[in-house]
PDB file of N, CA and C in Angstrom:
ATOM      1  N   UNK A   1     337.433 104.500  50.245  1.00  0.00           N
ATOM      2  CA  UNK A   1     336.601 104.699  51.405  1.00  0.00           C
ATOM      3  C   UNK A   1     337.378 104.288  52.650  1.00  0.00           C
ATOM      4  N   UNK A   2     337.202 104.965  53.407  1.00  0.00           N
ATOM      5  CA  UNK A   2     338.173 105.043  55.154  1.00  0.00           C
ATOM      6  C   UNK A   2     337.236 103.810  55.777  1.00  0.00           C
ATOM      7  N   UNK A   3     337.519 102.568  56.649  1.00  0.00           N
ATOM      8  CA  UNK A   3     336.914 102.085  57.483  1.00  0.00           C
ATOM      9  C   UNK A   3     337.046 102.564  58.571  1.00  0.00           C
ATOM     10  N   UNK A   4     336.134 101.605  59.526  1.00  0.00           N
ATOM     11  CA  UNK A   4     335.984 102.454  60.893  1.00  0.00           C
ATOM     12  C   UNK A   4     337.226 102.387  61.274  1.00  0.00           C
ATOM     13  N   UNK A   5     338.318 101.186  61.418  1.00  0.00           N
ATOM     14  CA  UNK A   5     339.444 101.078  62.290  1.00  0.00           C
ATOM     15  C   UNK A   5     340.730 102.453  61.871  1.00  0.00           C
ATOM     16  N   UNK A   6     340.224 102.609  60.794  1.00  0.00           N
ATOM     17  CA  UNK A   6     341.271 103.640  60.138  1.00  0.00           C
ATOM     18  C   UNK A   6     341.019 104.998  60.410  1.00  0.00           C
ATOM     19  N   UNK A   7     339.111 105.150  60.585  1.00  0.00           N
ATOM     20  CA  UNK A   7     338.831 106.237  60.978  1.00  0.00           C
ATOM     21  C   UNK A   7     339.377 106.922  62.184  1.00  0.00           C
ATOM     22  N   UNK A   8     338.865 105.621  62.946  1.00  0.00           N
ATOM     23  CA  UNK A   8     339.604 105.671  64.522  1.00  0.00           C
ATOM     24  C   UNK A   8     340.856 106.021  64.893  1.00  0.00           C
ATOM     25  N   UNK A   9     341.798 105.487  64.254  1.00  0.00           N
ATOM     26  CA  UNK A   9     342.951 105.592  64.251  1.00  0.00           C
ATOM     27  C   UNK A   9     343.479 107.181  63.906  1.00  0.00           C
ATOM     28  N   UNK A  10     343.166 107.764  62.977  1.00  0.00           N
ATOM     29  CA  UNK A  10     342.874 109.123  62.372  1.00  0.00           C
ATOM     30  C   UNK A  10     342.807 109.655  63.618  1.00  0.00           C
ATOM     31  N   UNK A  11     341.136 109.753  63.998  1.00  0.00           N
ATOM     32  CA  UNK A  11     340.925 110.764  64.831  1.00  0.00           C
ATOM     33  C   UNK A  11     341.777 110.471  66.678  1.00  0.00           C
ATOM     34  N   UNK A  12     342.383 109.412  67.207  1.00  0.00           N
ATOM     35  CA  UNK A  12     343.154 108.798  67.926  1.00  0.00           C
ATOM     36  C   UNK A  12     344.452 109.720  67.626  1.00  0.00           C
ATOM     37  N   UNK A  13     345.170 109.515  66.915  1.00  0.00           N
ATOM     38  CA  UNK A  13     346.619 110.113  66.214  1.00  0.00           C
ATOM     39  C   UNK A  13     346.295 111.920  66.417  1.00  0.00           C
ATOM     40  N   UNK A  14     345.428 112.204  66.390  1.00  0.00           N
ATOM     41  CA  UNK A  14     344.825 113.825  66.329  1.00  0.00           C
ATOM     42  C   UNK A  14     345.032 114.554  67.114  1.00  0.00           C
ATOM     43  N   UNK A  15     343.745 114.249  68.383  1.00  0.00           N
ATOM     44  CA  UNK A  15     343.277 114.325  69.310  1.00  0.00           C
ATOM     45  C   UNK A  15     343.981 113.903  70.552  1.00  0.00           C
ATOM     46  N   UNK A  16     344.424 112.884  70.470  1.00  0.00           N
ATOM     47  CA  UNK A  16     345.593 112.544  72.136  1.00  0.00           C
ATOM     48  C   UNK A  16     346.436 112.051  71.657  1.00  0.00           C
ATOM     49  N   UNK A  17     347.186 111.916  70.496  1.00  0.00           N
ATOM     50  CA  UNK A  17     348.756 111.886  70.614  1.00  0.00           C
ATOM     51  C   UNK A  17     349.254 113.559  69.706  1.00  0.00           C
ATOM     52  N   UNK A  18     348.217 113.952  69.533  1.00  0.00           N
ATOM     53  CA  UNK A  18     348.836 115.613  68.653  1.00  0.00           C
ATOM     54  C   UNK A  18     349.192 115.593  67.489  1.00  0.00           C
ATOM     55  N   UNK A  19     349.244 114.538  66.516  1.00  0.00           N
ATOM     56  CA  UNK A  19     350.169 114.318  65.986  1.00  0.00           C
ATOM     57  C   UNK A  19     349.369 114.967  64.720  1.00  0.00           C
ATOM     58  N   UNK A  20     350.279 115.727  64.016  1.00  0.00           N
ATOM     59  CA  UNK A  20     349.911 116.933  62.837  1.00  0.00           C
ATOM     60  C   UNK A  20     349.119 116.108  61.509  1.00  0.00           C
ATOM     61  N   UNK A  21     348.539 116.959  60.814  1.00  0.00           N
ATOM     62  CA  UNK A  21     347.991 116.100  59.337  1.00  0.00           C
ATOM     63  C   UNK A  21     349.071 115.536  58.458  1.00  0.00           C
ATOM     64  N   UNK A  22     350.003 116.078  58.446  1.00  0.00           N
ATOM     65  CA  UNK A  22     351.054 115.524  57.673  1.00  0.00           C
ATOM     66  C   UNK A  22     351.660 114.456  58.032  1.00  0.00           C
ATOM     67  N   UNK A  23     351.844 114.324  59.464  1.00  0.00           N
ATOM     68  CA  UNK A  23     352.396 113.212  60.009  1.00  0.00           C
ATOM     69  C   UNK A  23     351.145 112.395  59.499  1.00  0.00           C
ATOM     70  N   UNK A  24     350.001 112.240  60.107  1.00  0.00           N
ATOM     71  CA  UNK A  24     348.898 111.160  59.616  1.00  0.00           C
ATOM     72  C   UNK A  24     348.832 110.957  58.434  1.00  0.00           C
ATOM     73  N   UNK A  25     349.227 111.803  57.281  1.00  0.00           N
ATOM     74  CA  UNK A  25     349.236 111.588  56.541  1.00  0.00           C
ATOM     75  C   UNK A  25     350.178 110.616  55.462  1.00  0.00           C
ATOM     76  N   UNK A  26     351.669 110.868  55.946  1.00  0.00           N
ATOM     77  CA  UNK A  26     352.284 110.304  55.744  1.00  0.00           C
ATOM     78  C   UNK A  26     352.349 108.273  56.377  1.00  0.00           C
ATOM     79  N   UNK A  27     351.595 108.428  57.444  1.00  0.00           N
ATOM     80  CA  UNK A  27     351.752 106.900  57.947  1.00  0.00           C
ATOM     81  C   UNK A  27     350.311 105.950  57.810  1.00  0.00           C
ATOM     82  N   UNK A  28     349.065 106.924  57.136  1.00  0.00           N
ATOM     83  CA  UNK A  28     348.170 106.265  56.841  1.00  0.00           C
ATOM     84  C   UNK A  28     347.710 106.255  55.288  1.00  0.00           C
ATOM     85  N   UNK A  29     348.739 107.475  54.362  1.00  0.00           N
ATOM     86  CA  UNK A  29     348.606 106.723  53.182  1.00  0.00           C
ATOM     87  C   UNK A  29     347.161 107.650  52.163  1.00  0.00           C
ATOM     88  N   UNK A  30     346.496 108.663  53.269  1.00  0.00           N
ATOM     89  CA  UNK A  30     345.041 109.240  52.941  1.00  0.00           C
ATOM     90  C   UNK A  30     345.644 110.455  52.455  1.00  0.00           C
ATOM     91  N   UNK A  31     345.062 111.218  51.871  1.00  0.00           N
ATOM     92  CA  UNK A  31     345.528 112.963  51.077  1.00  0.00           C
ATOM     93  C   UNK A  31     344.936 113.737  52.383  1.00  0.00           C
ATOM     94  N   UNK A  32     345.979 114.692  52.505  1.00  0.00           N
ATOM     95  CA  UNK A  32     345.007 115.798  53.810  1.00  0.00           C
ATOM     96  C   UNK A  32     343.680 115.993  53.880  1.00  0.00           C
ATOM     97  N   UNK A  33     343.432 116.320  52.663  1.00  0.00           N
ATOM     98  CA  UNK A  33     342.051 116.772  52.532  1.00  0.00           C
ATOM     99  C   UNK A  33     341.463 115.651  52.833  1.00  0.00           C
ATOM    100  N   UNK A  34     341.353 114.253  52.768  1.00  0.00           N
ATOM    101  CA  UNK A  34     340.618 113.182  53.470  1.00  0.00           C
ATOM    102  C   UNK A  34     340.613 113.205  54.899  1.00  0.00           C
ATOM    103  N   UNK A  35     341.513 113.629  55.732  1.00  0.00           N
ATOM    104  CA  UNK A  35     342.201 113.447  56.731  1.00  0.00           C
ATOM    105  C   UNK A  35     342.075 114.665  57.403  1.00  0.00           C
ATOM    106  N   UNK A  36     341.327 115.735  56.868  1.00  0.00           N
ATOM    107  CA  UNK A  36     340.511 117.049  57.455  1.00  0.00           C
ATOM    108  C   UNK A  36     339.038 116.528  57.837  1.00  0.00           C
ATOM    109  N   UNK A  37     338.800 115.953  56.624  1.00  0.00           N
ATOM    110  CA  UNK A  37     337.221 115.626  56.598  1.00  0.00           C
ATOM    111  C   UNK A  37     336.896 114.712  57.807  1.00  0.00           C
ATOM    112  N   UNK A  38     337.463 113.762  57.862  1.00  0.00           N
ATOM    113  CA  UNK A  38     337.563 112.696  58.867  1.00  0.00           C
ATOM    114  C   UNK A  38     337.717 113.510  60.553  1.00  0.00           C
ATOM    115  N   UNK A  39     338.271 114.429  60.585  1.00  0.00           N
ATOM    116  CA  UNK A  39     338.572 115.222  61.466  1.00  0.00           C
ATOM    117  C   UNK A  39     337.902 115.788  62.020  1.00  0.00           C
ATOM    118  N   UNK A  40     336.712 117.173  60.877  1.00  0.00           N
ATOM    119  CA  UNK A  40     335.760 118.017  61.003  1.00  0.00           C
ATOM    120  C   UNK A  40     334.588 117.085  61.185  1.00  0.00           C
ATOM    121  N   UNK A  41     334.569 115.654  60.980  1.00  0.00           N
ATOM    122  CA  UNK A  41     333.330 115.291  60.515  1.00  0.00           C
ATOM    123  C   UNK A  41     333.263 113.988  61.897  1.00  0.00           C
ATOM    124  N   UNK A  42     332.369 113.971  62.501  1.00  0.00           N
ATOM    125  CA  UNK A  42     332.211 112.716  63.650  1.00  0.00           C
ATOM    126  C   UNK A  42     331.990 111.493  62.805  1.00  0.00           C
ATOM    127  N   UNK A  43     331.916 110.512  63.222  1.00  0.00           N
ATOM    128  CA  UNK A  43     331.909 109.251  62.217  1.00  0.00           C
ATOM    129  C   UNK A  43     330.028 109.179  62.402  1.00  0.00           C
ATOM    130  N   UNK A  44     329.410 108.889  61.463  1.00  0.00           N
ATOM    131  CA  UNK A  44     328.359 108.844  61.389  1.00  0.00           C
ATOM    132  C   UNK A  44     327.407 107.415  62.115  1.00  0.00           C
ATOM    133  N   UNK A  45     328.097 106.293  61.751  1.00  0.00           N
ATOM    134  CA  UNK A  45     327.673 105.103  61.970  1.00  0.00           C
ATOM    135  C   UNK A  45     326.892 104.416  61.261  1.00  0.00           C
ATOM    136  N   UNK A  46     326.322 103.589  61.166  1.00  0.00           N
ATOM    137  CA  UNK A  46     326.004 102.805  60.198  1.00  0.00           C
ATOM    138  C   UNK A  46     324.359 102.747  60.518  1.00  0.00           C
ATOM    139  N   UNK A  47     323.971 103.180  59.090  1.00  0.00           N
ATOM    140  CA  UNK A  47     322.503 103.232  59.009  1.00  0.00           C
ATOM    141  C   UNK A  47     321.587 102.372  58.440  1.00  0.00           C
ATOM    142  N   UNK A  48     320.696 102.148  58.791  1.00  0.00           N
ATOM    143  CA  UNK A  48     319.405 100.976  59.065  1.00  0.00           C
ATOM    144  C   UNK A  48     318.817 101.278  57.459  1.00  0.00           C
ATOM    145  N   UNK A  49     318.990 100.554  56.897  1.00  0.00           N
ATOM    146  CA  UNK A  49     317.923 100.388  55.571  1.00  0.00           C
ATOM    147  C   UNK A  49     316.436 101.048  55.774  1.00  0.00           C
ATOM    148  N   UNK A  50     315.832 101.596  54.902  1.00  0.00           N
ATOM    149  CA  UNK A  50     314.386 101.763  55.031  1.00  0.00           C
ATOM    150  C   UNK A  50     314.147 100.065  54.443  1.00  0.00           C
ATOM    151  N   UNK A  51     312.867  99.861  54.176  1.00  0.00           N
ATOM    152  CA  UNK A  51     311.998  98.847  54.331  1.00  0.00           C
ATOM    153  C   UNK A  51     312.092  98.789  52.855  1.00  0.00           C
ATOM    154  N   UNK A  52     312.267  98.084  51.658  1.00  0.00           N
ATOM    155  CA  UNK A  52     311.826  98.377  50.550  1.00  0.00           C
ATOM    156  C   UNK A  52     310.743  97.740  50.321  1.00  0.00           C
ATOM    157  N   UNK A  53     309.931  98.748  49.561  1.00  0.00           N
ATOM    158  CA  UNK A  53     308.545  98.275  48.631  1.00  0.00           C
ATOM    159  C   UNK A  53     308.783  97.235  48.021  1.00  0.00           C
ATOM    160  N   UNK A  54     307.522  96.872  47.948  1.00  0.00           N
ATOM    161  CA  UNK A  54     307.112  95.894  46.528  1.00  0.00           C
ATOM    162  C   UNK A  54     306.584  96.122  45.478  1.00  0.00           C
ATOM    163  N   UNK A  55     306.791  96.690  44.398  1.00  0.00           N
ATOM    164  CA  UNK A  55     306.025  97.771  43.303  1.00  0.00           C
ATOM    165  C   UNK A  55     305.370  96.908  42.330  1.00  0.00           C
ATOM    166  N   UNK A  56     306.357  95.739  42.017  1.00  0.00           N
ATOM    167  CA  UNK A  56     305.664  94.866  41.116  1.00  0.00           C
ATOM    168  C   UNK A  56     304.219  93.631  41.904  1.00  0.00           C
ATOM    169  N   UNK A  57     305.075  93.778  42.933  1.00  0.00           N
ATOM    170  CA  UNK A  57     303.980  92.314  43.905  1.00  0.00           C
ATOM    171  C   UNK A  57     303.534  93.185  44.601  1.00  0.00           C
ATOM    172  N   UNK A  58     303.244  94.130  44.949  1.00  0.00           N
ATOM    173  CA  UNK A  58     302.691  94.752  45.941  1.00  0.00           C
ATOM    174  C   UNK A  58     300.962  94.615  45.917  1.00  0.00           C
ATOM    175  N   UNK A  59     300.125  94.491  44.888  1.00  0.00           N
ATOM    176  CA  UNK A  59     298.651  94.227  44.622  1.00  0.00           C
ATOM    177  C   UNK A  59     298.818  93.224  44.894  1.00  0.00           C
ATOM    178  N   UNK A  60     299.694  91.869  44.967  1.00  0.00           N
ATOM    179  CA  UNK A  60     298.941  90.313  44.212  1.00  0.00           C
ATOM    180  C   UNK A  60     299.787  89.931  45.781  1.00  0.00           C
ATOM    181  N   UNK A  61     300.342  90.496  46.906  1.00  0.00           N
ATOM    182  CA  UNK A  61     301.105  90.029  48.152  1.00  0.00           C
ATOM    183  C   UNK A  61     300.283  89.184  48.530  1.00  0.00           C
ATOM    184  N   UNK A  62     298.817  89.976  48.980  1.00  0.00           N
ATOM    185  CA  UNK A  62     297.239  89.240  50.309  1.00  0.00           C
ATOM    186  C   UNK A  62     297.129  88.034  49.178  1.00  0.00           C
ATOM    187  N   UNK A  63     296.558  87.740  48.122  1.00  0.00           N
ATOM    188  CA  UNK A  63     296.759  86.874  46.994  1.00  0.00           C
ATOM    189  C   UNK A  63     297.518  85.618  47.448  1.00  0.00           C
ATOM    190  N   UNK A  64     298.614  86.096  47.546  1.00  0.00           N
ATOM    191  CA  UNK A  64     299.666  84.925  47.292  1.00  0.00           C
ATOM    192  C   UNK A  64     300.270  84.221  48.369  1.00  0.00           C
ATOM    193  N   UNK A  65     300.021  85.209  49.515  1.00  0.00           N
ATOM    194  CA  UNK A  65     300.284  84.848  51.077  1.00  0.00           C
ATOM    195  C   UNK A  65     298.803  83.700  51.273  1.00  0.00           C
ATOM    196  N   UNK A  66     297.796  84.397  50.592  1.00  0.00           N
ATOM    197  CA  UNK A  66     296.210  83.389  50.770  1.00  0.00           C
ATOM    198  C   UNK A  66     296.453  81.739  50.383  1.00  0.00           C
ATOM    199  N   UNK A  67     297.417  82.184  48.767  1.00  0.00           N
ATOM    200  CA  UNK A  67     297.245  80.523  48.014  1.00  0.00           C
ATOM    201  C   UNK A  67     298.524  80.136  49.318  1.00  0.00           C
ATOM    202  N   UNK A  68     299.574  80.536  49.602  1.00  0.00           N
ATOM    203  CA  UNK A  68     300.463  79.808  50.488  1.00  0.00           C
ATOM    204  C   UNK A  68     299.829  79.246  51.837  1.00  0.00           C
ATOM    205  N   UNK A  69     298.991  79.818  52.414  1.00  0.00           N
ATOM    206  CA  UNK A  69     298.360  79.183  53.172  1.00  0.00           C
ATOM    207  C   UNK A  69     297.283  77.976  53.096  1.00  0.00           C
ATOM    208  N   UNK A  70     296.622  78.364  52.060  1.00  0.00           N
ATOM    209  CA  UNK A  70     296.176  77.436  51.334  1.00  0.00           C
ATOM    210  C   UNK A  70     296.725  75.897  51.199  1.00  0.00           C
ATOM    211  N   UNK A  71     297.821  76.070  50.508  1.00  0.00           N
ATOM    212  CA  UNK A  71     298.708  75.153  50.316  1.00  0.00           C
ATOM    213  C   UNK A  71     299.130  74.411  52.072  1.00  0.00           C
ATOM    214  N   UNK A  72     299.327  75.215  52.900  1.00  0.00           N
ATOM    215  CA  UNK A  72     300.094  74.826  53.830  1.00  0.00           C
ATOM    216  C   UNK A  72     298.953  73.780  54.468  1.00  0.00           C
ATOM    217  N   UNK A  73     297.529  73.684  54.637  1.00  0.00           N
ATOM    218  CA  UNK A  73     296.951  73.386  55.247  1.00  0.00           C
ATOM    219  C   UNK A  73     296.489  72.135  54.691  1.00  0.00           C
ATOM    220  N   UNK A  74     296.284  72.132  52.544  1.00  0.00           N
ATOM    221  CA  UNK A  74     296.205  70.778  52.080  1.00  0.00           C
ATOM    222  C   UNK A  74     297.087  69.722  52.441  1.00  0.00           C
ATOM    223  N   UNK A  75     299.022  70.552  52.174  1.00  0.00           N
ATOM    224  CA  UNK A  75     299.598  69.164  52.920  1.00  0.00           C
ATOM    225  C   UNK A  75     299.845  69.085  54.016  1.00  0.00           C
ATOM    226  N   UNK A  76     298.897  69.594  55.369  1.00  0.00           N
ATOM    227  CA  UNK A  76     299.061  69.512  56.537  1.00  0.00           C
ATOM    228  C   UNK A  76     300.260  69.772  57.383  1.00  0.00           C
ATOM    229  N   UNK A  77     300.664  70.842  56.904  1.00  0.00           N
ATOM    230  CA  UNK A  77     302.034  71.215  57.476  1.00  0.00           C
ATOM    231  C   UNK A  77     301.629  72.116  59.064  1.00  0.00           C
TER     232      UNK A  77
END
């Protein structure tokens, strides 16, 4: 997997110094065909998790959040 600094570097070497796939290829070590993709493809950025469920606790959550409060108030926290 390419990191961003390498990505960068890729599309940097490309784009304003000219410099051919083979040349990039040869000084970063990636197969052309990585080094197309990286090219054709904008860097995406880094994406936000969805939220995950609770499938097993998901009924007994209001429950258990209730006894924790519960609790919080016997030892006077």
């Amino acid at each position: 997997m390419i990191k961003v600094d390498q990505y960068e570097y890729i599309r940097v070497s490309k784009r304003i110094y000219g410099k051919s796939i083979s040349q990039i290829q040869r000084e970063t070590g990636h197969s052309r065909n990585t080094i197309r993709k990286v090219l054709n493809d904008e860097y995406k950025g880094y994406c936000k998790r969805k939220k995950q469920p609770y499938p097993v606790l998901g009924p007994y959550l209001k429950q258990i959040e209730q006894w924790l409060l519960e609790d919080k108030k016997r030892i006077g926290l």
